[in-house]
Structures are given as structure tokens and as C-alpha cells.
Protein backbone atom coordinates (compact mmCIF):
# COMPACT_ATOMS: atom_id res chain seq x y z
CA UNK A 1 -11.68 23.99 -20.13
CA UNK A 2 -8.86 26.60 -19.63
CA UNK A 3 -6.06 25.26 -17.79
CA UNK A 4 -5.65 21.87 -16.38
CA UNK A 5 -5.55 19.49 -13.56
CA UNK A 6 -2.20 18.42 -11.82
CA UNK A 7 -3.15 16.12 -9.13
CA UNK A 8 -1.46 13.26 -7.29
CA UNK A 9 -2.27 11.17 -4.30
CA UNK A 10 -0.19 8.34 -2.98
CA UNK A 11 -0.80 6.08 -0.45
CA UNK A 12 2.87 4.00 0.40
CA UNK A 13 5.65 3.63 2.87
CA UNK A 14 9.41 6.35 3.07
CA UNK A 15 12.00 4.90 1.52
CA UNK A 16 14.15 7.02 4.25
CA UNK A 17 14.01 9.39 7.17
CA UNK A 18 12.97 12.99 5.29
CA UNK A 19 16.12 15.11 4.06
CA UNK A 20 16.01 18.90 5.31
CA UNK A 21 17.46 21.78 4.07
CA UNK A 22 16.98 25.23 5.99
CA UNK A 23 17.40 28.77 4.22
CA UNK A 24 19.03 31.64 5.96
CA UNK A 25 15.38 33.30 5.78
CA UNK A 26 13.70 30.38 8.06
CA UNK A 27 12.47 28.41 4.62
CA UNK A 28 12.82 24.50 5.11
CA UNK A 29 12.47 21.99 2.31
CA UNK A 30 12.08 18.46 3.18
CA UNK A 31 12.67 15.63 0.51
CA UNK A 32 12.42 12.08 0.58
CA UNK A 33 11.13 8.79 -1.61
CA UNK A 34 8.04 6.77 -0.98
CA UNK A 35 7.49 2.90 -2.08
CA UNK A 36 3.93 2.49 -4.04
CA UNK A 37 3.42 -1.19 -4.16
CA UNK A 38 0.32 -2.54 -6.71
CA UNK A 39 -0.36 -6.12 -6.31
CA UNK A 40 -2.50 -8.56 -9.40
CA UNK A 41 -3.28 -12.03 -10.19
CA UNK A 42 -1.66 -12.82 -13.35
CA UNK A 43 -4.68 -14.36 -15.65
CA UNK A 44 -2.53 -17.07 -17.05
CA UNK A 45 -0.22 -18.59 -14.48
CA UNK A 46 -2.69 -17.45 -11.49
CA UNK A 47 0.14 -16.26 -9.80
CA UNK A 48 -0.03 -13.34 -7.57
CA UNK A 49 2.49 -10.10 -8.69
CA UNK A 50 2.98 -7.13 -7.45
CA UNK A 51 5.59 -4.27 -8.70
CA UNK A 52 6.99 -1.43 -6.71
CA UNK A 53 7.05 2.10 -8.13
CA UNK A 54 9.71 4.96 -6.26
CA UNK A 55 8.23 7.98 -5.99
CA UNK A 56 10.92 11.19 -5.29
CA UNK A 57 8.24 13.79 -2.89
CA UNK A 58 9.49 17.49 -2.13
CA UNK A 59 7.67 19.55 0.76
CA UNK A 60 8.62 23.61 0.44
CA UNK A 61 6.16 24.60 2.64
CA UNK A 62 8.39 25.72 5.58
CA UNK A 63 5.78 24.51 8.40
CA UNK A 64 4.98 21.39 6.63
CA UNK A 65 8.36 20.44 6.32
CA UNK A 66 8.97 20.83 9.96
CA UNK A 67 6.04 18.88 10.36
CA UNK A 68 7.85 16.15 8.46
CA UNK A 69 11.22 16.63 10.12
CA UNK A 70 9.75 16.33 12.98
CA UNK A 71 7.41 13.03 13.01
CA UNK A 72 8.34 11.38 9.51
CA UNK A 73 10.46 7.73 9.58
CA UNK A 74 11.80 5.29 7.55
CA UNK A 75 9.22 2.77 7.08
CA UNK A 76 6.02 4.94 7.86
CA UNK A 77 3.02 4.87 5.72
CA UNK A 78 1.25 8.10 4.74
CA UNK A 79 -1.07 9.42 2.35
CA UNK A 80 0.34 12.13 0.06
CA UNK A 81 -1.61 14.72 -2.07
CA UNK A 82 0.16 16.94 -4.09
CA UNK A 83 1.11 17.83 -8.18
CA UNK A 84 3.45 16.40 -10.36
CA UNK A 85 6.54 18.73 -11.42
CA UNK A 86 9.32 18.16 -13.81
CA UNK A 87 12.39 19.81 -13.36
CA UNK A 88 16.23 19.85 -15.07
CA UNK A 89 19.89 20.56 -13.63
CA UNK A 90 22.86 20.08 -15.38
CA UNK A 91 25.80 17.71 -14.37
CA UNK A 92 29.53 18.39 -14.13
CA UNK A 93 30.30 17.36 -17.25
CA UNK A 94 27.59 19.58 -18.98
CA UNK A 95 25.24 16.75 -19.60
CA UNK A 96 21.24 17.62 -18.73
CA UNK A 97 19.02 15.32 -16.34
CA UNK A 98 15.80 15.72 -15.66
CA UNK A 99 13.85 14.41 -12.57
CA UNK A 100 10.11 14.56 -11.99
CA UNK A 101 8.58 14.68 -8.44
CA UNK A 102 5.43 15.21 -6.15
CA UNK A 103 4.95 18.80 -4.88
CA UNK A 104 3.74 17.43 -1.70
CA UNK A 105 0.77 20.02 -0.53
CA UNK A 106 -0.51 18.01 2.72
CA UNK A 107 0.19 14.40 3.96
CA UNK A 108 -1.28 12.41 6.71
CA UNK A 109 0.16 9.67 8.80
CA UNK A 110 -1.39 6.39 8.55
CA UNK A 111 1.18 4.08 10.86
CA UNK A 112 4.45 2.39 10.09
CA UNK A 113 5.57 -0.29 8.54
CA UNK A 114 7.86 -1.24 11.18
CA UNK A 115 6.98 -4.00 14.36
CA UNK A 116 7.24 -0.22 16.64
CA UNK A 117 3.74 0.44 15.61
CA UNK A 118 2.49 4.04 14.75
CA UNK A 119 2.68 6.82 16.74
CA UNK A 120 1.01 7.27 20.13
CA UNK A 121 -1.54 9.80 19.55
CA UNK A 122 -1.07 10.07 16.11
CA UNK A 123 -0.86 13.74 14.09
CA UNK A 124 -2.84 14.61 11.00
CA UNK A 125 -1.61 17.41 9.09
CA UNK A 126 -3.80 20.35 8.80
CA UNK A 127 -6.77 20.36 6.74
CA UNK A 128 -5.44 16.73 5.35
CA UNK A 129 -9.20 14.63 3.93
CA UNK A 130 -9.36 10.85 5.78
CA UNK A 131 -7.15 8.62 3.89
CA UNK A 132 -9.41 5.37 2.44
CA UNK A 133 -6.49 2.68 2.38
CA UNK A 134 -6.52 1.15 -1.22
CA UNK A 135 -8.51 -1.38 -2.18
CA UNK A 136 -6.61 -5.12 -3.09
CA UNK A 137 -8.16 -6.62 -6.01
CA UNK A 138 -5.63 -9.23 -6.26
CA UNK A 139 -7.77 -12.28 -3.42
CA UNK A 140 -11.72 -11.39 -5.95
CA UNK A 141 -11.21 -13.72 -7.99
CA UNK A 142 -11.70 -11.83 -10.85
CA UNK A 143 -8.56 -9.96 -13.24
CA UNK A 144 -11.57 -7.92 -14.47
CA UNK A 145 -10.90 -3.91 -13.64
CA UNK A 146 -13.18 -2.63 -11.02
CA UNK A 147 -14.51 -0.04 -12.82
């Protein structure tokens, strides 16, 4: 195969209210972190774990990130699909950093975390599949993978 595949969907909850940036010729970036949160019964103690991973998302599509100015909170849940992308920048004093983040192509709201419920109506963005919410293998019984 020629090429590759760079593809990554997230279901989780914003970290923080989406930061925008608007360009003098009408672009809009929107950037903000999402909680993943996988949950397992440890084989030995029986206990249940779970372990959060921070996920740093960036929307460039102008309309998008309107989208997500608009009707993303702190709290929500979503579904994210987009492609992983590694960048660098250097510091003040010279030193390089890098940072890797999710290209967000399309997300979809799936309600919020918060006791204010999701909201009324909802919004889907465009052409966004149905969202499945993940499965919890940590109540089967069973450490075994499920595949």
C-alpha cells in the first residue's frame, strides 16, 4: 500500500470552553483539550482502575470552528474524528518543544457532563457518522480482551 492511514476518533468530555483565534481573512481556529477516560478490573487485586488520557484537538476549518465557538462547553461530551499531527515551536530561550494533536475534521455532540443536561434540540455537525458510545468491559467479569 502507498501511503498510509492517519485516523483518530475520540469519544470524551472538554477539558475547557474552546479557544478561538480569528484571521484578518475571516479564518477561525478553535483549540481545546478533551478527557479520554478507560476503565479495567485489575486481575489480581479485582479492583476496578481507570486512567485518564488529555488529548490537545485543533479545528482550522473556519465554519467548524464557529460551530464549536458557538455550542461547545466545558464539560460536554462529543465524539471527535480527525488525524494525528505533530508539530514543533521553539521557546524563548532557543530550546525546541514539540506537541502532537488531533486535526479535528468533524465532531458531534453527545450531551454534557454537567447536572444542565445537553442541549435542547441538540446539533450534529455536518456529515458527522452516529457516535456508538464505548463499550465498558470493566462489570463482564472477564480481564480477557474482547477481541
Amino acid at each position: 500500500m502507498a501511503g498510509g492511514i492517519n485516523k483518530v476518533i475520540l469519544i470524551g468530555n472538554l477539558g475547557k470552553d474552546p479557544e478561538i483565534k480569528s484571521f484578518e481573512n475571516g479564518g477561525k481556529l478553535a483549540n481545546f483539550s478533551l478527557a479520554t477516560t478507560e476503565n479495567w478490573k485489575d486481575s489480581q487485586t479485582n479492583e476496578k482502575k481507570s486512567r485518564t488520557d488529555w488529548h490537545n484537538i485543533t479545528i482550522s476549518r473556519p465554519s467548524l470552528a464557529g460551530i464549536a465557538e458557538q455550542y461547545l462547553k466545558k464539560g460536554m461530551q462529543i465524539y471527535v474524528e480527525g488525524k494525528l499531527r505533530t508539530r514543533s515551536y521553539t521557546t524563548k530561550e532557543g530550546e525546541t518543544k514539540y506537541i502532537t494533536e488531533v486535526v479535528c475534521d468533524d465532531f458531534q455532540m453527545l450531551g454534557s457532563k454537567s447536572s444542565e443536561g445537553s442541549l435542547s434540540g441538540g446539533f450534529n455537525a455536518p456529515s458527522t457518522p452516529e457516535a456508538v458510545p464505548a463499550p465498558d468491559y470493566s462489570s463482564n467479569g472477564s480481564d480477557d480482551l474482547p477481541f
